[in-house]
Protein backbone atom coordinates (compact mmCIF):
# COMPACT_ATOMS: atom_id res chain seq x y z
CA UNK A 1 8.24 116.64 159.06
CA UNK A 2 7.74 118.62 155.76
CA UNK A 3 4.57 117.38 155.77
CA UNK A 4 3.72 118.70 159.05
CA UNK A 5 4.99 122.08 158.22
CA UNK A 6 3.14 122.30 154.85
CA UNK A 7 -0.30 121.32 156.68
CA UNK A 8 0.19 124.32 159.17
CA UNK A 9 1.43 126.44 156.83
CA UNK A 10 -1.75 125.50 154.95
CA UNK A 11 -3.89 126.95 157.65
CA UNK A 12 -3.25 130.21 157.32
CA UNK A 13 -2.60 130.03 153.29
CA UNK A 14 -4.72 129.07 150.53
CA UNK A 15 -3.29 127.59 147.33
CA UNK A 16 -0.08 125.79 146.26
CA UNK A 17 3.27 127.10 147.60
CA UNK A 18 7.37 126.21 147.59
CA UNK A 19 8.51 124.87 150.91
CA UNK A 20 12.25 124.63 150.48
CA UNK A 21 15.44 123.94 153.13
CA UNK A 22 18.32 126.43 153.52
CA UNK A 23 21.84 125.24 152.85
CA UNK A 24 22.58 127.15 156.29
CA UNK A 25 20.20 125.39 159.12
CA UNK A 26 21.58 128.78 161.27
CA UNK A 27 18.50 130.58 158.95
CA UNK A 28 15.50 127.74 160.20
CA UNK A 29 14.58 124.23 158.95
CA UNK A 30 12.49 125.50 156.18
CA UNK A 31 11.76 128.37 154.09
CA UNK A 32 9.24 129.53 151.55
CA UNK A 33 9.44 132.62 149.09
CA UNK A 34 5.58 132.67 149.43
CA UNK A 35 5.05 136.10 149.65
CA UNK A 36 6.81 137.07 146.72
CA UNK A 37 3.99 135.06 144.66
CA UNK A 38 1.08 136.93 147.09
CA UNK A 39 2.87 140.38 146.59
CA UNK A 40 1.44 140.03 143.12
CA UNK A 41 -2.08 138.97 144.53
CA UNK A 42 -1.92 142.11 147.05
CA UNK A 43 0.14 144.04 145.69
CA UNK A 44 1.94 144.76 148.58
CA UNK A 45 5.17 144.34 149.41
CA UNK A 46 6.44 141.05 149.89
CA UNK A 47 8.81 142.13 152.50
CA UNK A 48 5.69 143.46 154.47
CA UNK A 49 3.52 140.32 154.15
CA UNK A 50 6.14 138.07 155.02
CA UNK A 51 6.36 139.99 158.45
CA UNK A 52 2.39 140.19 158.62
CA UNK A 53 2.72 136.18 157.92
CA UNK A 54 5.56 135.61 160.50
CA UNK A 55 3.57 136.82 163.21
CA UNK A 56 0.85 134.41 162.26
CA UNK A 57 2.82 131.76 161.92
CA UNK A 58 5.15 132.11 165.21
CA UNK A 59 1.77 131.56 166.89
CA UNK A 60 1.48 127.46 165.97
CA UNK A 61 3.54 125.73 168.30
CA UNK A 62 5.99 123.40 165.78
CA UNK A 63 7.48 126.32 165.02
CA UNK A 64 10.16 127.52 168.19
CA UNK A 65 10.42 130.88 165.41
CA UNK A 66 9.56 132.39 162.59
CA UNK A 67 11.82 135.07 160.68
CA UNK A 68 10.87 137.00 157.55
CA UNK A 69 13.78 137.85 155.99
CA UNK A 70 13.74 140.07 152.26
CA UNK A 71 10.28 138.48 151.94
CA UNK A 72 11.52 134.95 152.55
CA UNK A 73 9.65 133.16 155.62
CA UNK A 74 11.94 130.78 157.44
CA UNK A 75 11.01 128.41 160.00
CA UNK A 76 12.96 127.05 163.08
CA UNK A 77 10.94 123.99 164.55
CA UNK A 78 10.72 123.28 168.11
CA UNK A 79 12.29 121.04 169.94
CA UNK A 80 9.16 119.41 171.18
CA UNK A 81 8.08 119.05 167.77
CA UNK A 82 11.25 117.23 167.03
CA UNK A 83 11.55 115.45 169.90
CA UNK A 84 8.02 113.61 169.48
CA UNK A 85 9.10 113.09 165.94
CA UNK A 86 12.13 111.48 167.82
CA UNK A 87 10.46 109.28 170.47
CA UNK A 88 7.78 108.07 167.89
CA UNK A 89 10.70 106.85 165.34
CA UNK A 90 12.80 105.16 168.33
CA UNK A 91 9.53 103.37 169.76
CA UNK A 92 8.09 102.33 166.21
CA UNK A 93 11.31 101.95 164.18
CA UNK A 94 8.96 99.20 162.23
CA UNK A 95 6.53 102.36 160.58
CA UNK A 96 9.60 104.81 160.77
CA UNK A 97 9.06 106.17 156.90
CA UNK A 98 6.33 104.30 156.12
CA UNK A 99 3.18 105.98 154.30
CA UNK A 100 0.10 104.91 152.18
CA UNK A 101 -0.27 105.62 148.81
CA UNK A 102 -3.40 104.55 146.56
CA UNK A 103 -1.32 103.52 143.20
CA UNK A 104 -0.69 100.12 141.95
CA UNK A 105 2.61 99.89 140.55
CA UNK A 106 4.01 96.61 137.90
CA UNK A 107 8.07 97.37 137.64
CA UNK A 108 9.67 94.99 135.55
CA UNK A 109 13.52 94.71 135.82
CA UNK A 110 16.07 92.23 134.78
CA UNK A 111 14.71 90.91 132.16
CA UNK A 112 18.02 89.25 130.88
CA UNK A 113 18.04 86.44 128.67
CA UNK A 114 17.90 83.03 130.21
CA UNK A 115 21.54 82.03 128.00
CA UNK A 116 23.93 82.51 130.80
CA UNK A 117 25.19 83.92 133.80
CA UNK A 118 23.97 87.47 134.90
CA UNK A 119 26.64 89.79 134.09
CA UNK A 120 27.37 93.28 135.75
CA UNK A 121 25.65 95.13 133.48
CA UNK A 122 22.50 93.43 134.35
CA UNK A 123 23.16 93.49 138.01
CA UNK A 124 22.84 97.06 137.81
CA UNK A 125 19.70 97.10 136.54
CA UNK A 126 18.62 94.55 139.08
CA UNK A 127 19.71 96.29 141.98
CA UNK A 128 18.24 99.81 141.00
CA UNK A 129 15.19 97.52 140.63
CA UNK A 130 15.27 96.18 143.45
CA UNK A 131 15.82 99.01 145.77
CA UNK A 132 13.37 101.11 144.06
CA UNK A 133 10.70 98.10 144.62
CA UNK A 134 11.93 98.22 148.65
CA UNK A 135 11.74 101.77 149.18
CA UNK A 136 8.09 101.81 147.32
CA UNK A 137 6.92 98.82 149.28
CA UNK A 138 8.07 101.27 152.39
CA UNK A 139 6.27 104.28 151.16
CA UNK A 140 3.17 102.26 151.02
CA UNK A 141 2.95 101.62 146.94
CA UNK A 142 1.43 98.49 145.91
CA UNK A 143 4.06 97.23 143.88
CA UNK A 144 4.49 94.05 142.17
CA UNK A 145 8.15 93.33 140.96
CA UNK A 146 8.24 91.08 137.91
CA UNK A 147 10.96 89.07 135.58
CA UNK A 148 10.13 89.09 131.84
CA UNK A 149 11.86 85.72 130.50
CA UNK A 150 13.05 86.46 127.42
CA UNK A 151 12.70 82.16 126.89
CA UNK A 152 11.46 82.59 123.06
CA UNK A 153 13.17 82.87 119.94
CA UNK A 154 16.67 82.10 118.15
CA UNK A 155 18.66 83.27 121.02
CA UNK A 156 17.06 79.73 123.33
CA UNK A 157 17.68 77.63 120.02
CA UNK A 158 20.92 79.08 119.91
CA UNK A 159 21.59 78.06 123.44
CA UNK A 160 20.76 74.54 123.04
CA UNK A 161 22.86 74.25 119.50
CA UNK A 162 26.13 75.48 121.85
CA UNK A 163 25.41 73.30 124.26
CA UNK A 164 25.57 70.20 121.45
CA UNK A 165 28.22 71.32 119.62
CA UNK A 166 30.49 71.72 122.67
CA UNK A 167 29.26 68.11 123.72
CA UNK A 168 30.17 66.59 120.39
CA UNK A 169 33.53 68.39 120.58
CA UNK A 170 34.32 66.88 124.46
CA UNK A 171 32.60 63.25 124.09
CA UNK A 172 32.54 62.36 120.99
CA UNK A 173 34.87 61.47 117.78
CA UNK A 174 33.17 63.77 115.63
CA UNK A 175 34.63 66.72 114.09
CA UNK A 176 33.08 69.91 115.33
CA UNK A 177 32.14 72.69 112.87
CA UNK A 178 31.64 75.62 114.71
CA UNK A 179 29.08 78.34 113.13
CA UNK A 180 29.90 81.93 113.17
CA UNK A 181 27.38 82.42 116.08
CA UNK A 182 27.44 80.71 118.97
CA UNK A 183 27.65 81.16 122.81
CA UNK A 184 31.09 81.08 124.36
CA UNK A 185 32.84 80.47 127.80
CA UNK A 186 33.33 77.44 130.57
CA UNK A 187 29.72 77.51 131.04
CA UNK A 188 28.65 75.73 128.10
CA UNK A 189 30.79 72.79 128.71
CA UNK A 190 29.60 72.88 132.09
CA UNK A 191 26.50 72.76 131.21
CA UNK A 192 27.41 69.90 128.35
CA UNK A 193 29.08 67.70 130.92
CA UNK A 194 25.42 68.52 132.89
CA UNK A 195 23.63 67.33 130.18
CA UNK A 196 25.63 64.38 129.79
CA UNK A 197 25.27 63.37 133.03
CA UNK A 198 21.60 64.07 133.20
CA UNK A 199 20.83 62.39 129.52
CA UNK A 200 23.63 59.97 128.47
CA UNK A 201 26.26 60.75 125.54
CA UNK A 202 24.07 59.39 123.32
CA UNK A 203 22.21 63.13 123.60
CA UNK A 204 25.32 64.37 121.35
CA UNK A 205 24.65 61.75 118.56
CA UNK A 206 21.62 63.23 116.73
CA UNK A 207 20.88 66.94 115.95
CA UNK A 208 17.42 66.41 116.67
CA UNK A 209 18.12 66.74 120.39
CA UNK A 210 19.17 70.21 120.54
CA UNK A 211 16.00 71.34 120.57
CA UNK A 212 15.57 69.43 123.99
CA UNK A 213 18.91 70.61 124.59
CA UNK A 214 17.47 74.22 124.78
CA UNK A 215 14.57 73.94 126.93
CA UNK A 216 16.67 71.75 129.59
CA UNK A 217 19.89 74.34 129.02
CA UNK A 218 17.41 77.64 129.73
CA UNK A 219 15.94 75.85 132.43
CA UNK A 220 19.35 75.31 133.93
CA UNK A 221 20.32 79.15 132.96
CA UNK A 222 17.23 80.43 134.66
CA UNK A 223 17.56 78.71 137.89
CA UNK A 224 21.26 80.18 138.34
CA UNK A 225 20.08 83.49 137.47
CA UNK A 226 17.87 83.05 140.37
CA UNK A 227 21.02 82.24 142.44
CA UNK A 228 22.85 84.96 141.39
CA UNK A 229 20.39 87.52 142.02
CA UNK A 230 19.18 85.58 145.28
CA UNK A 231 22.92 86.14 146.38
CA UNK A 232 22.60 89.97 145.65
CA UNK A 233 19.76 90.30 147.83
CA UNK A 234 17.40 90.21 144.91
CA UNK A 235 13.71 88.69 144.44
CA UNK A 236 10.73 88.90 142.29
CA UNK A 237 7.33 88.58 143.37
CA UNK A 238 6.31 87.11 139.40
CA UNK A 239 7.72 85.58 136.79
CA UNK A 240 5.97 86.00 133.66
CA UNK A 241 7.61 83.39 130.15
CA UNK A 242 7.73 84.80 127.07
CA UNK A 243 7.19 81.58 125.18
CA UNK A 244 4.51 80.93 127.19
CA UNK A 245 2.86 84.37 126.19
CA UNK A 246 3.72 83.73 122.33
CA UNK A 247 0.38 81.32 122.65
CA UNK A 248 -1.33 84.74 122.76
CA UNK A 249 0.15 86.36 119.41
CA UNK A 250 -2.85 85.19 116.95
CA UNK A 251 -5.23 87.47 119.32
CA UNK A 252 -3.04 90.19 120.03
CA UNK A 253 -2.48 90.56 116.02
CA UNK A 254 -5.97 90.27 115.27
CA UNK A 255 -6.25 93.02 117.98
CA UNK A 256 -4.06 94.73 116.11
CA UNK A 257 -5.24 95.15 112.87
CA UNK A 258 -9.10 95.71 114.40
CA UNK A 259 -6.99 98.81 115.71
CA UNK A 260 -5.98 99.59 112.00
CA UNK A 261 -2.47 99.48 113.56
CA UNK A 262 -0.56 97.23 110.78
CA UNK A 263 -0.24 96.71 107.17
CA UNK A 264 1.84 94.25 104.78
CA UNK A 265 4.53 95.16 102.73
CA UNK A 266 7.53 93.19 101.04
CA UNK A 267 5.95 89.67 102.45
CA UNK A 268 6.01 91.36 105.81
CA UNK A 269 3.62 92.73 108.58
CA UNK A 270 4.50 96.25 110.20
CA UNK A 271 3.47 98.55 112.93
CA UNK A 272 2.27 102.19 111.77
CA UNK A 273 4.60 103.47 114.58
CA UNK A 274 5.86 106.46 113.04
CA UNK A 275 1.82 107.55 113.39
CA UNK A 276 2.55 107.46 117.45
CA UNK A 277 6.01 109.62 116.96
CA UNK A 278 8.60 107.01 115.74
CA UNK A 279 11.11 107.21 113.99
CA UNK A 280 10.18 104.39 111.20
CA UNK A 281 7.60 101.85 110.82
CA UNK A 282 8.69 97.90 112.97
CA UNK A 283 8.58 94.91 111.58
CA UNK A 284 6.09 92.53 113.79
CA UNK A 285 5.64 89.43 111.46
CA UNK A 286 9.11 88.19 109.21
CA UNK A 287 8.58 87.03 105.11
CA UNK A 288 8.15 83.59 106.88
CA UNK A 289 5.58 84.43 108.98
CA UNK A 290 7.50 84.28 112.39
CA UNK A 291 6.90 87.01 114.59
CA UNK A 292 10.04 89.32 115.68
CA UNK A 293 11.09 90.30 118.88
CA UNK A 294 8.96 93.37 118.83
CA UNK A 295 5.98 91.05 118.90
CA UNK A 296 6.72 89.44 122.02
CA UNK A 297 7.15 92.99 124.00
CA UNK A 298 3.53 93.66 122.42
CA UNK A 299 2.33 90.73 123.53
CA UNK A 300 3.61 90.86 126.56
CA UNK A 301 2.86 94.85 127.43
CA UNK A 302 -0.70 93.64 126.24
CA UNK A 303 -1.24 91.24 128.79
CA UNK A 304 0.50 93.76 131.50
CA UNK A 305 -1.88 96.53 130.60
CA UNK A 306 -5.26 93.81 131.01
CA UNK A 307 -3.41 93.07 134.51
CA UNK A 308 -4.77 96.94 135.27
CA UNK A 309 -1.80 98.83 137.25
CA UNK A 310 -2.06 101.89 137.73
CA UNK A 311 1.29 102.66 136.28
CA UNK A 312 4.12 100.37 134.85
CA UNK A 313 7.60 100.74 135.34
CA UNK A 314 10.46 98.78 133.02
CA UNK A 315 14.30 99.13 133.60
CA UNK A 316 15.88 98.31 130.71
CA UNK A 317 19.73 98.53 129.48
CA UNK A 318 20.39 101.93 127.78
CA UNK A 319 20.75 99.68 124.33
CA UNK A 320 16.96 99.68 124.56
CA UNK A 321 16.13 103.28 124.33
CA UNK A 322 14.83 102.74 120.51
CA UNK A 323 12.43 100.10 122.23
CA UNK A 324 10.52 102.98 123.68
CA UNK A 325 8.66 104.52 121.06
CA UNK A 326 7.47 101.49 118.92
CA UNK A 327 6.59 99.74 122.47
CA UNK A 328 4.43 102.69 123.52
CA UNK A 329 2.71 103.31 120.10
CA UNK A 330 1.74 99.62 120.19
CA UNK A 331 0.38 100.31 123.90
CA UNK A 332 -1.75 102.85 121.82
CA UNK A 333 -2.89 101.36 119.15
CA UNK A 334 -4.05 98.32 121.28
CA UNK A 335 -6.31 101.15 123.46
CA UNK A 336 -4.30 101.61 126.38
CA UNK A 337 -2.73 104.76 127.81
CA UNK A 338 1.03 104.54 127.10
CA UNK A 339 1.62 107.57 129.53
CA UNK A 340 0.59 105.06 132.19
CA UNK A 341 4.66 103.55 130.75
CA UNK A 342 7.77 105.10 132.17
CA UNK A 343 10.90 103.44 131.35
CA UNK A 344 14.12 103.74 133.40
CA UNK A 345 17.15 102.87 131.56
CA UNK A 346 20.34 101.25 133.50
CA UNK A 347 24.11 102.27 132.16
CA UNK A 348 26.77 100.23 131.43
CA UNK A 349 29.27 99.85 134.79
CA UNK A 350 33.06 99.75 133.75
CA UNK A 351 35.31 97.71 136.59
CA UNK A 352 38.67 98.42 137.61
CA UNK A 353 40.51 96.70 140.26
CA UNK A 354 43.90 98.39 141.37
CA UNK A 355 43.29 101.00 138.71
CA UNK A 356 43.72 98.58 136.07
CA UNK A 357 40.41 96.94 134.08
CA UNK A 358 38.61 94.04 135.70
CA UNK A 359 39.46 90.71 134.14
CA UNK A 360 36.58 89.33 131.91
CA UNK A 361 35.84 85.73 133.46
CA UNK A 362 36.36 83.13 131.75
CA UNK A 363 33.51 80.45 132.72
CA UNK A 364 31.18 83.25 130.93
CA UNK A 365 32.81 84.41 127.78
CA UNK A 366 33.80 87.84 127.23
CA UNK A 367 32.23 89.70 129.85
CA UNK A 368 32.50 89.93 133.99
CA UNK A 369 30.58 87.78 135.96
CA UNK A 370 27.96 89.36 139.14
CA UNK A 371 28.60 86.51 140.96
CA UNK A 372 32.89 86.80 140.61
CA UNK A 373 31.77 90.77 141.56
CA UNK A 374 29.85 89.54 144.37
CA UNK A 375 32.36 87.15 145.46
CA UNK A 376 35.19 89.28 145.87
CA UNK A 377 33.24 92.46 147.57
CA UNK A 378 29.97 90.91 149.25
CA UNK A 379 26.72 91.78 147.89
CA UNK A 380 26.19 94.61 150.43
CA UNK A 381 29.00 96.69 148.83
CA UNK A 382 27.72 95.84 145.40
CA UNK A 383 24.27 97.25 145.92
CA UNK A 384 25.61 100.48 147.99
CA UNK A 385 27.53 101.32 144.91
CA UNK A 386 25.58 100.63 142.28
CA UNK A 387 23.21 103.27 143.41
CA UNK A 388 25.41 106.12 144.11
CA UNK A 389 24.83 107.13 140.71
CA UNK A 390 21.52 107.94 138.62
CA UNK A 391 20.99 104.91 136.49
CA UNK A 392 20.92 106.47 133.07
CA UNK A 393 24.67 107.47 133.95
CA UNK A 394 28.13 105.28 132.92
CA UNK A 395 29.18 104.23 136.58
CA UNK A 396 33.05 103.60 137.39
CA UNK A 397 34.67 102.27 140.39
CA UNK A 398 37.27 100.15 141.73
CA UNK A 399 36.44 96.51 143.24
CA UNK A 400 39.45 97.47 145.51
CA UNK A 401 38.37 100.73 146.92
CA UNK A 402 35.18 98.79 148.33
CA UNK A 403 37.86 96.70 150.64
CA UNK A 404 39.13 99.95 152.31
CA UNK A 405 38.45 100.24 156.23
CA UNK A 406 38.52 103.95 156.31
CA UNK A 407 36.14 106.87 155.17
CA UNK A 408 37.05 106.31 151.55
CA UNK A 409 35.23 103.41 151.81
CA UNK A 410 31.52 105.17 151.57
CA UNK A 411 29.70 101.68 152.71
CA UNK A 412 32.38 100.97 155.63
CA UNK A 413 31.92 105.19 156.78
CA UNK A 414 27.93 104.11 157.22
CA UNK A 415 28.71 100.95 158.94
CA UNK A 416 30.98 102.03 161.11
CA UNK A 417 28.93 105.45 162.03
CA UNK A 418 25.91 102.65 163.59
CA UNK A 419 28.11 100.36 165.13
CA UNK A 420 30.00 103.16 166.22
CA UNK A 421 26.78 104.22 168.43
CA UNK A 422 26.00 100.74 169.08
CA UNK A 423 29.48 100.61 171.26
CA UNK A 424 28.25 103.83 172.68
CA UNK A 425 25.19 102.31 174.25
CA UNK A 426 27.14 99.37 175.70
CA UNK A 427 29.73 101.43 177.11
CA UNK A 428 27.10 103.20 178.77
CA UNK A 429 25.24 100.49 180.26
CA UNK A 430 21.51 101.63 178.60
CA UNK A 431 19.50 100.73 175.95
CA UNK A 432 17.19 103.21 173.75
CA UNK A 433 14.25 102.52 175.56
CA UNK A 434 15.85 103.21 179.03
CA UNK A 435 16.84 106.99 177.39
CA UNK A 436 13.57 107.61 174.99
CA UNK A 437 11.34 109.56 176.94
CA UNK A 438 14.19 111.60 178.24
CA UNK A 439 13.07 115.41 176.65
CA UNK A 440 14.90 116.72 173.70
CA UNK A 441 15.09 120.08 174.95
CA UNK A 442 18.08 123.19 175.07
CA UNK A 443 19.80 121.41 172.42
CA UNK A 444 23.17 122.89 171.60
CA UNK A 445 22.83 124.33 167.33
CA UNK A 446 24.81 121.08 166.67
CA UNK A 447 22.85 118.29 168.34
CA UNK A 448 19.83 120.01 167.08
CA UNK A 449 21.37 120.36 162.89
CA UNK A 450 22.36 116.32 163.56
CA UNK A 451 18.66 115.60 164.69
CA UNK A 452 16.93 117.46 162.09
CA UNK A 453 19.24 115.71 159.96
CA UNK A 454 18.46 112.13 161.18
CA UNK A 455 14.68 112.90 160.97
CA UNK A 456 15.00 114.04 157.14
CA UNK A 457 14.68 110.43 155.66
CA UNK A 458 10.82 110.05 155.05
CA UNK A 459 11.27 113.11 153.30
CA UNK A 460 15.10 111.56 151.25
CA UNK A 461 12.61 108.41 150.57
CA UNK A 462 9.49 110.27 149.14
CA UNK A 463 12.06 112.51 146.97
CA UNK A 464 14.33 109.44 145.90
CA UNK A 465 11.41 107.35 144.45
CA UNK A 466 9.26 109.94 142.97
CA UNK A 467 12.84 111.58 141.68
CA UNK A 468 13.36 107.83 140.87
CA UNK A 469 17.12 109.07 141.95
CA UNK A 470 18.09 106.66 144.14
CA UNK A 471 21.62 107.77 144.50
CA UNK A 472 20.11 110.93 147.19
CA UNK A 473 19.48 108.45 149.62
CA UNK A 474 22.95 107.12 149.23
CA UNK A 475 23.99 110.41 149.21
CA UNK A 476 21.58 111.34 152.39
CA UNK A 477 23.14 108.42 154.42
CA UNK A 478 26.89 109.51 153.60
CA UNK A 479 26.03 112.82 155.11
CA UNK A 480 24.13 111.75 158.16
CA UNK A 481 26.96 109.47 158.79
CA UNK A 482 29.86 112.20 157.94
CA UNK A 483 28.20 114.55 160.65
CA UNK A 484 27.35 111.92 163.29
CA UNK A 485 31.06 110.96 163.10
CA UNK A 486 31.88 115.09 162.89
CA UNK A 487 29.46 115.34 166.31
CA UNK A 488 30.94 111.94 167.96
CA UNK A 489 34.85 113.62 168.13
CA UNK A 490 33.62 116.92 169.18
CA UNK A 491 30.80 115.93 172.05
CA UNK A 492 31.94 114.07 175.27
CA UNK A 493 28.58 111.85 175.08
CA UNK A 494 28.97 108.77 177.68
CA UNK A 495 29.54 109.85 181.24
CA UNK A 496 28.65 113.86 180.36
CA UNK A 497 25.60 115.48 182.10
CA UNK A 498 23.63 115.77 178.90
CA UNK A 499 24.34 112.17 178.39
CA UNK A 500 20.78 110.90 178.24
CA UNK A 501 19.76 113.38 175.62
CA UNK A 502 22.96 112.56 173.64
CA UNK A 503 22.25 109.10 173.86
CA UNK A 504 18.70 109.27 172.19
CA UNK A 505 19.56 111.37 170.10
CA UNK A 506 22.67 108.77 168.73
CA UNK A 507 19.64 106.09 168.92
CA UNK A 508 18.05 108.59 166.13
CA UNK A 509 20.63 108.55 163.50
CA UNK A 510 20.71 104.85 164.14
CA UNK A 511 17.14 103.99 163.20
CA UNK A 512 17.91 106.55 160.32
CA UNK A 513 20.69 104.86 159.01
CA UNK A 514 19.25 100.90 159.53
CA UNK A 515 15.90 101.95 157.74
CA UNK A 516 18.10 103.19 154.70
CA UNK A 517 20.70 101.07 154.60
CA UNK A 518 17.66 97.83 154.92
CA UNK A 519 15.49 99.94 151.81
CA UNK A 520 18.91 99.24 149.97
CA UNK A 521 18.97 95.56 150.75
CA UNK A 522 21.86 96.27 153.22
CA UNK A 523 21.77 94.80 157.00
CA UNK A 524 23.38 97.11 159.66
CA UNK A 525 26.65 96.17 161.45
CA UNK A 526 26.84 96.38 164.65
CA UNK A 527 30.20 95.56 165.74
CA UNK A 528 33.19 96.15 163.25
């Protein structure tokens, strides 16, 4: 719709303008402080051009009127404008939203090491990832969503030695020394009695085997961290392996310092990064020549930026924030545009359930499980409230308040708003096609506000993704759903003599509130 009204606005105005919506519908749909910015141009008045410009404008026919009011323009569309907007959204709920843009987009999110069990601090990160990738998709970006295995370095070899040790220590005589460093929790016996199972005891006898103990254990680790995030709803389009990347490093160095972009110091190799606005010069290459875990995110943002996106997006965990700057300036120095990088970073989530703090599990260690999260609410209620907040915000909430049947309960208000106008249409015998040609016309000011409202989400979807504020469509879909259930107990709508129009109109917020509630990975109730 705001598209509409900019192109016909456009007509009769040259140049870039605000196009803005009251807080009070009673004033028009939209507004726009234009002549303010012309009175300048003119000099004139602004409260006289917005009258000369009202006149013009109450000529097109989306608009129903035009006011000019203290040199603010303010547009009431028609109801035939909204009610084609209506019948073409109800016909085609498949292309309701959708748009075309000319941008390829690589987001990257997850990204957690391949050493256990997702935990909720990644599954935020994967769901704002996720959602952001289906609502872009929708929009009409091509967007590839990718996993970065972070399979290389001491963190895999430290996998593999905790898997042997705890092996030794359940079937074996041998006396375990445990290092300072190792990873904890149920899960590593599991995956010791796995390994046992898979290999024979005789795997536990001979430290040479942890080293095969690794690449079988992260093999085992990625494919439930598939699971978990398969059970939330979540896939990737690529996966892309670190260690297999690391095959690259010779070139990407040599690259490197053809770029004048290292030097060696102290038995070491380092990135000039503070020449690209960091803080201090990184460590790429150690005093025994192994490369850190900088060099793998070069390596790897390397290859991305040959893959030739139009823009990159990573997520990463708000501990990676000093990432940013030595990643970009090595983006730089390797002759790419690092602009072309945005990075979105997730907050931790704290957990309460009954007020209290969620128990850490303990199959995993010392932190809380996704899938124990996902268990006890569904994934559905996980993903709605993950995104009610912008990511790079601490998000709280209660596992028990997602339970609730009542409008406390944000996820079970939606719901129950569609299946509440499902049950509408059955008691009344029709279907939406049977009422979707019926004219939108002489709506009352609150059928109208409700429609206008329902018809708002191409616009919520454009805004949350560019915005990348995901929580507004949450937000959008709370409202819509507050004010259908506001217009349900007020309006008589089965078996009243506007009941046609009333029933198209509840078809409208329904194809509203399935498109949003599907763009968040969310499938629409119908009965409840």
């Amino acid at each position: 719709m705001k598209q509409s009204v900019l192109n016909t606005i456009q007509k009769h105005l040259e140049g870039d303008f605000a196009l803005e919506k009251p807080k009070d519908l009673s004033f028009g749909h939209y507004a726009t402080p234009v002549a303010f910015s012309l009175a300048k141009i003119h000099r004139k008045s602004p409260i006289l051009i917005a009258e000369e410009l009202a006149q013009k404008f109450a000529q097109e026919d989306i608009f129903t009127k035009v006011d000019a009011l203290k040199g603010y323009l303010n547009f009431k569309l028609s109801d035939d404008f909204l009610d084609q907007k209506t019948t073409q959204a109800i016909l085609d709920e498949n292309n309701f939203a959708k748009g075309k843009k000319d941008q390829k987009i690589l987001l990257e999110y997850v990204s957690a090491n391949p050493t256990g069990p997702l935990h909720i601090g990644h599954a935020r990160g994967a769901v704002f990832g996720d959602t952001l990738y289906k609502v872009g998709k929708h929009l009409g970006y091509d967007i590839t969503a990718e996993y970065y295995v972070n399979d290389a370095g001491n963190q895999i070899d430290l996998l593999g030695l905790s898997i042997y040790l705890a092996g030794r220590d359940k079937f074996t005589d041998h006396e375990v020394k445990w290092p300072d460093e190792f990873y904890r929790g149920e899960y590593i016996y599991d995956l010791a009695c796995e390994a046992k199972e898979h290999f024979g005891s005789d795997i536990y006898e001979d430290e040479n085997n942890i080293s095969v103990l690794s690449t079988w254990g992260k093999d085992k680790m990625l494919e439930l961290i598939r699971q978990n995030l398969a059970d939330a709803n979540i896939t990737f389009d690529t996966f892309v392996s670190e260690k297999e990347l690391f095959s690259k490093w010779e070139e990407t160095l040599k690259a490197l310092k053809e770029h004048d972009a290292v030097y060696e110091k102290d038995g070491k190799t380092w990135l000039k990064s503070t020449q690209k606005g960091d803080e201090k010069d990184r460590v790429v290459v150690r005093e025994d020549g192994r490369p850190t875990y900088l060099a793998g995110d070069i390596i790897y943002h390397n290859e991305k930026f040959k893959r030739g996106y139009d823009h990159y997006i990573n997520i990463w965990g708000a501990d990676h924030h000093g990432y940013i700057a030595r990643v970009k300036a090595s983006i730089d120095f390797l002759g790419f545009d690092s602009d072309k990088l945005e990075v979105i970073l997730s907050q931790m989530v704290a957990l309460l359930k009954g007020g209290e703090p969620y128990k850490m599990s303990k199959r995993a260690g010392n932190f809380i499980l996704m899938s124990d999260v996902v268990e006890e609410v569904g994934a559905e209620a996980l993903r709605f409230i993950f995104l009610t907040k912008k990511s790079d915000t601490h998000l709280e909430f209660d596992v028990d308040m997602l339970k609730k049947e009542d409008s406390s309960n944000p996820i079970y208000y939606i719901q129950y708003a569609h299946a509440r106008i499902n049950q509408i249409f059955e008691k009344s015998g029709k279907t939406p096609n049977q009422v979707v040609q019926v004219k939108l016309e002489d709506l009352d000011e609150d059928s109208q506000n409700l429609l206008f409202t329902a018809l708002l989400l191409p616009e919520v979807l454009e805004d949350s993704f560019e915005s990348r504020q995901l929580q507004k469509l949450t937000d959008y879909l709370k409202s819509l759903s507050a004010l259908y259930h506001q217009f349900y107990n007020k309006h008589k709508i089965v078996g009243s003599k506007n009941e046609d129009k009333l029933l198209k109109l509840s078809a409208m917020v329904a194809v509203s509130l399935r498109t949003g509630l599907k763009l968040m990975g969310i499938e629409a109730k119908y009965k409840m």
